[in-house]
PDB file of N, CA and C in Angstrom:
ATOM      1  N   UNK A   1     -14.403 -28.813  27.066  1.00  0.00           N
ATOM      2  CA  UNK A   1     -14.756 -27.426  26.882  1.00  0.00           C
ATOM      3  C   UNK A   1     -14.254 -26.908  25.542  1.00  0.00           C
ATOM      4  N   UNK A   2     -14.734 -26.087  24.932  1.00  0.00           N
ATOM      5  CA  UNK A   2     -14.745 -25.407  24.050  1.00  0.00           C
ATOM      6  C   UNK A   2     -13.823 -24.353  24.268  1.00  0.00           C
ATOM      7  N   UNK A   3     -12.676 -24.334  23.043  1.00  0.00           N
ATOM      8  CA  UNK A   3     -11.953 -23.324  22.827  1.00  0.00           C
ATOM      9  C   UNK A   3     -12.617 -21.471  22.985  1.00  0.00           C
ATOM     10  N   UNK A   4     -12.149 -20.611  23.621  1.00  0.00           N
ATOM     11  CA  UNK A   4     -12.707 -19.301  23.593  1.00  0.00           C
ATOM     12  C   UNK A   4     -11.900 -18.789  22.584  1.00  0.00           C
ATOM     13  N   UNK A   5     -12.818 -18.000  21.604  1.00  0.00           N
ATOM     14  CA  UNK A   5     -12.002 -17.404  20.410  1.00  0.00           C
ATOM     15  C   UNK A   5     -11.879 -16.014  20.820  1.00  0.00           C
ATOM     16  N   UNK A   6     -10.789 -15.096  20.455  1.00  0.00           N
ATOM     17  CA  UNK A   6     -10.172 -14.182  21.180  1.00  0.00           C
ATOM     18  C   UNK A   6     -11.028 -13.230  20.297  1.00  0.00           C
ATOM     19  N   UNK A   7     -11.971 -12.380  21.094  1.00  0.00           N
ATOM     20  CA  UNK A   7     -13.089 -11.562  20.440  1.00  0.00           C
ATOM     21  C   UNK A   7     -12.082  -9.843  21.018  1.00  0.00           C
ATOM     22  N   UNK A   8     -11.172 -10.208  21.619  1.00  0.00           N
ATOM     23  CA  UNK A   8     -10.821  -8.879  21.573  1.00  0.00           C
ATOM     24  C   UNK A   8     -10.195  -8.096  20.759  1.00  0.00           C
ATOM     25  N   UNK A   9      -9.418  -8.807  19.867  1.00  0.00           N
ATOM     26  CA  UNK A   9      -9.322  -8.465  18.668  1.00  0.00           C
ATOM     27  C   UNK A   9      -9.486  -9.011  17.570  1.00  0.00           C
ATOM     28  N   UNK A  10     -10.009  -8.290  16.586  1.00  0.00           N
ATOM     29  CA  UNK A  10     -10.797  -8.851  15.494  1.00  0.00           C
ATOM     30  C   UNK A  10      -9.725  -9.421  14.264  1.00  0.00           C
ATOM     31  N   UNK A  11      -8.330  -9.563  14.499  1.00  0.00           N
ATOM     32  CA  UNK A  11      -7.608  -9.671  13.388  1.00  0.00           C
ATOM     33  C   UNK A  11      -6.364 -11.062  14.225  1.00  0.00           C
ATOM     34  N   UNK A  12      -6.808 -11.220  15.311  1.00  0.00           N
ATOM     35  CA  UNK A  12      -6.140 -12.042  15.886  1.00  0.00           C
ATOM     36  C   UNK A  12      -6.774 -13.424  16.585  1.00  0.00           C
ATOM     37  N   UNK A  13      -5.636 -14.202  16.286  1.00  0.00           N
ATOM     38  CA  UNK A  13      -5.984 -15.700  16.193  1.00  0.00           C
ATOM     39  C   UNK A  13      -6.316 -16.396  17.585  1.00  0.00           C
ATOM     40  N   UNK A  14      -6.645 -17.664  18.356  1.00  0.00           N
ATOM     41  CA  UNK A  14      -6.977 -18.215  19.395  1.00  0.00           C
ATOM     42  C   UNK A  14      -5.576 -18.330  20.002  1.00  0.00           C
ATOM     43  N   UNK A  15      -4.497 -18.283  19.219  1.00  0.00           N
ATOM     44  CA  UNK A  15      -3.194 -18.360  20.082  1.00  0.00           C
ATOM     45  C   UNK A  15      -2.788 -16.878  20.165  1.00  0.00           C
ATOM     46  N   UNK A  16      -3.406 -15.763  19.688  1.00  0.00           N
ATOM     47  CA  UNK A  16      -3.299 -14.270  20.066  1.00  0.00           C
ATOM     48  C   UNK A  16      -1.850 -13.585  18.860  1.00  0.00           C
ATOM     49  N   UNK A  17      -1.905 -14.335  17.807  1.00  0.00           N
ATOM     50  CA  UNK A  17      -1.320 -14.527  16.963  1.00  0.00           C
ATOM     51  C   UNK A  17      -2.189 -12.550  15.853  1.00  0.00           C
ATOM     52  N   UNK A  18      -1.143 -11.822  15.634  1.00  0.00           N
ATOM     53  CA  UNK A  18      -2.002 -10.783  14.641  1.00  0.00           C
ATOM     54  C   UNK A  18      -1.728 -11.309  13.286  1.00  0.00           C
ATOM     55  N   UNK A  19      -2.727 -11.639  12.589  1.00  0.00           N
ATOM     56  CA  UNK A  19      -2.836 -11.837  10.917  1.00  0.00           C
ATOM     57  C   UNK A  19      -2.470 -10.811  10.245  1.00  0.00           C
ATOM     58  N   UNK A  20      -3.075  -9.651  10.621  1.00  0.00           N
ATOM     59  CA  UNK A  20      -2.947  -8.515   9.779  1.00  0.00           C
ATOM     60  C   UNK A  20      -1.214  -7.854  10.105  1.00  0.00           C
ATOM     61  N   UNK A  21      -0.446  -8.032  11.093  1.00  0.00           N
ATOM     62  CA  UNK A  21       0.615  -7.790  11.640  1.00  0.00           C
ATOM     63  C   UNK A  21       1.907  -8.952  10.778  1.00  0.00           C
ATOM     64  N   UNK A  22       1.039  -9.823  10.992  1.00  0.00           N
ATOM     65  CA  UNK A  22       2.212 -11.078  10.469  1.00  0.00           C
ATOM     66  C   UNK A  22       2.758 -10.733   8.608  1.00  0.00           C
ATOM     67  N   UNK A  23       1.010 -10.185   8.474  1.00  0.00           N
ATOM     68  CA  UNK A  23       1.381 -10.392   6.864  1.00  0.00           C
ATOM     69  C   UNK A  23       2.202  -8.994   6.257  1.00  0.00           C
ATOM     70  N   UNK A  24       1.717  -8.046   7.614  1.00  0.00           N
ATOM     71  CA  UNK A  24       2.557  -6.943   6.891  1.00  0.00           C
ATOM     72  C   UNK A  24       4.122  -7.352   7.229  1.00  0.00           C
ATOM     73  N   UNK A  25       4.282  -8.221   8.356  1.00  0.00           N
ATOM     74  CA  UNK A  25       6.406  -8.097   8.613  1.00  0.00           C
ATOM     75  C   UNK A  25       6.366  -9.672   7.298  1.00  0.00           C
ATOM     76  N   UNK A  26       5.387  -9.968   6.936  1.00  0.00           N
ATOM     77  CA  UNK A  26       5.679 -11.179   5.656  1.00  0.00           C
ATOM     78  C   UNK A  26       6.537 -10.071   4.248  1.00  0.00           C
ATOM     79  N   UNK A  27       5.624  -9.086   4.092  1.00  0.00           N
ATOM     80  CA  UNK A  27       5.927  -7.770   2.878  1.00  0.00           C
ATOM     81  C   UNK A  27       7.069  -7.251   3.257  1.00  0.00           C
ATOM     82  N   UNK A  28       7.299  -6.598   4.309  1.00  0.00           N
ATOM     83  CA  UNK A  28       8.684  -6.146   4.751  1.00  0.00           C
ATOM     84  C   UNK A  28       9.796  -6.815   4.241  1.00  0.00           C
ATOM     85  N   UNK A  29       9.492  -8.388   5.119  1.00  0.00           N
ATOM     86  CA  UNK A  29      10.754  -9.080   4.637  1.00  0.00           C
ATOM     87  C   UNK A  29      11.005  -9.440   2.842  1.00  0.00           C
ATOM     88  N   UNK A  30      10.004  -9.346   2.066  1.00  0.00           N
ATOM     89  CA  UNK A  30      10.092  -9.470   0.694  1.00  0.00           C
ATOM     90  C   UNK A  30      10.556  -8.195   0.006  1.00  0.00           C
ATOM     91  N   UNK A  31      10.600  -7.417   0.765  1.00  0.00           N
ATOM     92  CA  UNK A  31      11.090  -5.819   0.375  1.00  0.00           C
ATOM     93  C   UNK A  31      12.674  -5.481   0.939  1.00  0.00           C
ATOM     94  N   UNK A  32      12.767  -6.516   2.009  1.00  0.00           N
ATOM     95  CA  UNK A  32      14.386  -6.186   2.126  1.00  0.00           C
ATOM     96  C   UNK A  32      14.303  -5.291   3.375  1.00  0.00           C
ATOM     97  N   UNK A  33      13.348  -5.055   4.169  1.00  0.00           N
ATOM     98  CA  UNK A  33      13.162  -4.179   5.345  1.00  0.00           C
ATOM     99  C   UNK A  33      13.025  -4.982   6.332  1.00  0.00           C
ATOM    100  N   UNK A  34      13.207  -6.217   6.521  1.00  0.00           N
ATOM    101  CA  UNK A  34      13.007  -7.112   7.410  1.00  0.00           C
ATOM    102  C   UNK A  34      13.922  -7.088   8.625  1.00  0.00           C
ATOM    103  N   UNK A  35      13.971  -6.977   9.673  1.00  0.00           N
ATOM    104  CA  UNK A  35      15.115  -6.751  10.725  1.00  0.00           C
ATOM    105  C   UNK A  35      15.656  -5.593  10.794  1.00  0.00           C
ATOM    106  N   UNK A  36      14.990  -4.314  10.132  1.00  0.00           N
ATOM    107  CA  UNK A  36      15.943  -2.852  10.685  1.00  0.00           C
ATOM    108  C   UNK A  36      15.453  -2.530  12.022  1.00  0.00           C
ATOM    109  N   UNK A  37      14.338  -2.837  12.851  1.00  0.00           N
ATOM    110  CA  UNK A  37      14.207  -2.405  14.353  1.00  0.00           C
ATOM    111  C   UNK A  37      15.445  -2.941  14.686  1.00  0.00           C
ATOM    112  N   UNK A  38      16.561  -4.041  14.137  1.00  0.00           N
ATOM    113  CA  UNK A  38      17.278  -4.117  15.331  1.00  0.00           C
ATOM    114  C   UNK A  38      18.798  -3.482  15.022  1.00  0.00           C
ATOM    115  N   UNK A  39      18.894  -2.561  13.752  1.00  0.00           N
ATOM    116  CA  UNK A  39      19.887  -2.418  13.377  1.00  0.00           C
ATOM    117  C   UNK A  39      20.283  -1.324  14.099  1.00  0.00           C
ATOM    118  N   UNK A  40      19.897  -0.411  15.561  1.00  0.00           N
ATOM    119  CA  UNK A  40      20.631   0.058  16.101  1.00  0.00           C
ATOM    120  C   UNK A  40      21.063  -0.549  17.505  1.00  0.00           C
ATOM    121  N   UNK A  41      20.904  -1.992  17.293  1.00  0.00           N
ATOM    122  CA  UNK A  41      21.920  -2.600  18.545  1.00  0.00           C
ATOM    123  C   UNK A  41      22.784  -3.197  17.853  1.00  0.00           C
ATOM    124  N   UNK A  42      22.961  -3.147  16.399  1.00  0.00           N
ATOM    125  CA  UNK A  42      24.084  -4.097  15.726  1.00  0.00           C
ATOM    126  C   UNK A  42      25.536  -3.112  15.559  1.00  0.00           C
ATOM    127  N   UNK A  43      26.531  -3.509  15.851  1.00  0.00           N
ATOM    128  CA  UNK A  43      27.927  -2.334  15.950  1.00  0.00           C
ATOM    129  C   UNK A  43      28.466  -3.266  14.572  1.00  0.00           C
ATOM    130  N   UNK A  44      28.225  -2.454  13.466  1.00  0.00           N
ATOM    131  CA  UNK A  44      28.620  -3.041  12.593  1.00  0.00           C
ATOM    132  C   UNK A  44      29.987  -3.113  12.073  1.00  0.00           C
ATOM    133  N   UNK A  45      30.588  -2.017  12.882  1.00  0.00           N
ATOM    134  CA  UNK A  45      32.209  -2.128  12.825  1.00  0.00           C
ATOM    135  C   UNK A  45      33.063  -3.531  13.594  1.00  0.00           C
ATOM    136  N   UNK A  46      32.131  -3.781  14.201  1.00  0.00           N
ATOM    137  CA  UNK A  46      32.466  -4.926  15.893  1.00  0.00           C
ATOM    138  C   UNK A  46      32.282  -6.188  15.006  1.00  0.00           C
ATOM    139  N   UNK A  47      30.861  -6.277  14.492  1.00  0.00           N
ATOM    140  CA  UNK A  47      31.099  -7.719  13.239  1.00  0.00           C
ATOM    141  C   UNK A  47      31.882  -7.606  12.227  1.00  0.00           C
ATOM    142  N   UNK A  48      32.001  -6.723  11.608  1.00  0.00           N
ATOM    143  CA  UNK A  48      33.369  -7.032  11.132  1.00  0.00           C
ATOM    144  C   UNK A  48      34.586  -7.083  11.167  1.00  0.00           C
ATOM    145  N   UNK A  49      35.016  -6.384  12.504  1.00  0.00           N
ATOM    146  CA  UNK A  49      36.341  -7.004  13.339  1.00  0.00           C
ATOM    147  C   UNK A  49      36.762  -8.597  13.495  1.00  0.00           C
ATOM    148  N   UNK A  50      35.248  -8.503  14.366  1.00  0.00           N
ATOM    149  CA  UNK A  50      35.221 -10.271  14.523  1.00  0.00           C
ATOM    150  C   UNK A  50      35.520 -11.543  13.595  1.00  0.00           C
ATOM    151  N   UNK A  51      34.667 -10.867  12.365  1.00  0.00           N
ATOM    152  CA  UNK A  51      35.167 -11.585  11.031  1.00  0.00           C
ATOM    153  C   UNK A  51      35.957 -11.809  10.688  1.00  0.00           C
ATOM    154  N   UNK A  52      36.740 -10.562  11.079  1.00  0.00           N
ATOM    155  CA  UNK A  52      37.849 -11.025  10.248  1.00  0.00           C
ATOM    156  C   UNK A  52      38.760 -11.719  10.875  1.00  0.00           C
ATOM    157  N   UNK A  53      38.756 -11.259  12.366  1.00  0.00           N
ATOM    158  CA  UNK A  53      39.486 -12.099  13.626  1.00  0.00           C
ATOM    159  C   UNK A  53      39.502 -13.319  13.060  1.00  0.00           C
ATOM    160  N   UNK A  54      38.132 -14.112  12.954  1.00  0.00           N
ATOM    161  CA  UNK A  54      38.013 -15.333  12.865  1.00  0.00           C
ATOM    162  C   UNK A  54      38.867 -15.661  11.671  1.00  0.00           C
ATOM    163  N   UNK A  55      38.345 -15.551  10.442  1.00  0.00           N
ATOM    164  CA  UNK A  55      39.065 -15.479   9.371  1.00  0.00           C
ATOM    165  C   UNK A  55      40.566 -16.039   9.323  1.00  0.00           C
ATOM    166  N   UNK A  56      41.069 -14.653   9.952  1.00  0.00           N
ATOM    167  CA  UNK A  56      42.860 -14.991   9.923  1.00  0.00           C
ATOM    168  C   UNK A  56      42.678 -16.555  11.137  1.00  0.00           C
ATOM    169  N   UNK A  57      42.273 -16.835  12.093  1.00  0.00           N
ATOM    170  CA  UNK A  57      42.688 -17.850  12.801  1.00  0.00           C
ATOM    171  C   UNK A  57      42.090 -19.157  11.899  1.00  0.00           C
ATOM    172  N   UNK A  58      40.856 -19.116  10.975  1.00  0.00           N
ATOM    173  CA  UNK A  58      40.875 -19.966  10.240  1.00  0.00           C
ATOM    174  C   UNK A  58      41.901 -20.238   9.074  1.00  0.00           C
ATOM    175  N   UNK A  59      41.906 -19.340   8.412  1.00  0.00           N
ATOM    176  CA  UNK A  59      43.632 -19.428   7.312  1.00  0.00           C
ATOM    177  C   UNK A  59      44.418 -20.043   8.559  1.00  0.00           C
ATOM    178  N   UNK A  60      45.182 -19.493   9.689  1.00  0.00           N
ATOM    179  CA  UNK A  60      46.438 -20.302  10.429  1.00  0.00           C
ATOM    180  C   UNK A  60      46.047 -21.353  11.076  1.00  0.00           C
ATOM    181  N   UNK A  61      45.038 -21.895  10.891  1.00  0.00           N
ATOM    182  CA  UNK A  61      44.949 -23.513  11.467  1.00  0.00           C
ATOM    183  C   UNK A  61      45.009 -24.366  10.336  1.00  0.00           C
ATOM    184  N   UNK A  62      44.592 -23.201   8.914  1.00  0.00           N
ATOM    185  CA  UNK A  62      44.633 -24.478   7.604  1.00  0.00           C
ATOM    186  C   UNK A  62      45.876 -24.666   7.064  1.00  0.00           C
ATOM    187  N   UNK A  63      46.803 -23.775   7.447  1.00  0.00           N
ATOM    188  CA  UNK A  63      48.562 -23.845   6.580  1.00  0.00           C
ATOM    189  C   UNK A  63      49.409 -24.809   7.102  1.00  0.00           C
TER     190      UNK A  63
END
């Protein structure tokens, strides 16, 4: 049988893939806007706690 090509939308692929969607988050990410939907679940005070947590226990395992 023959593949059905997805006629319901006109900008999207047989795996339901959007072209016109992909290429705009392609521009985003070349602009540096890539990943801000998720920057209000990121506690950016909390990664850098952690960092540094880690940090000091890496220095006291290397001395």
């Amino acid at each position: 049988m023959a593949k059905k090509q997805n006629q319901q939308k006109p900008n999207a692929q047989a795996s339901g893939t959007n072209v016109e969607k992909v290429k705009q988050q392609n521009q985003a990410a070349e602009q540096g806007q890539y990943g801000a939907e998720f920057a209000s679940e990121t506690d950016a005070q909390e990664v850098q706690r952690r960092n540094q947590q880690s940090q000091q226990k890496k220095n006291q395992q290397n001395k």
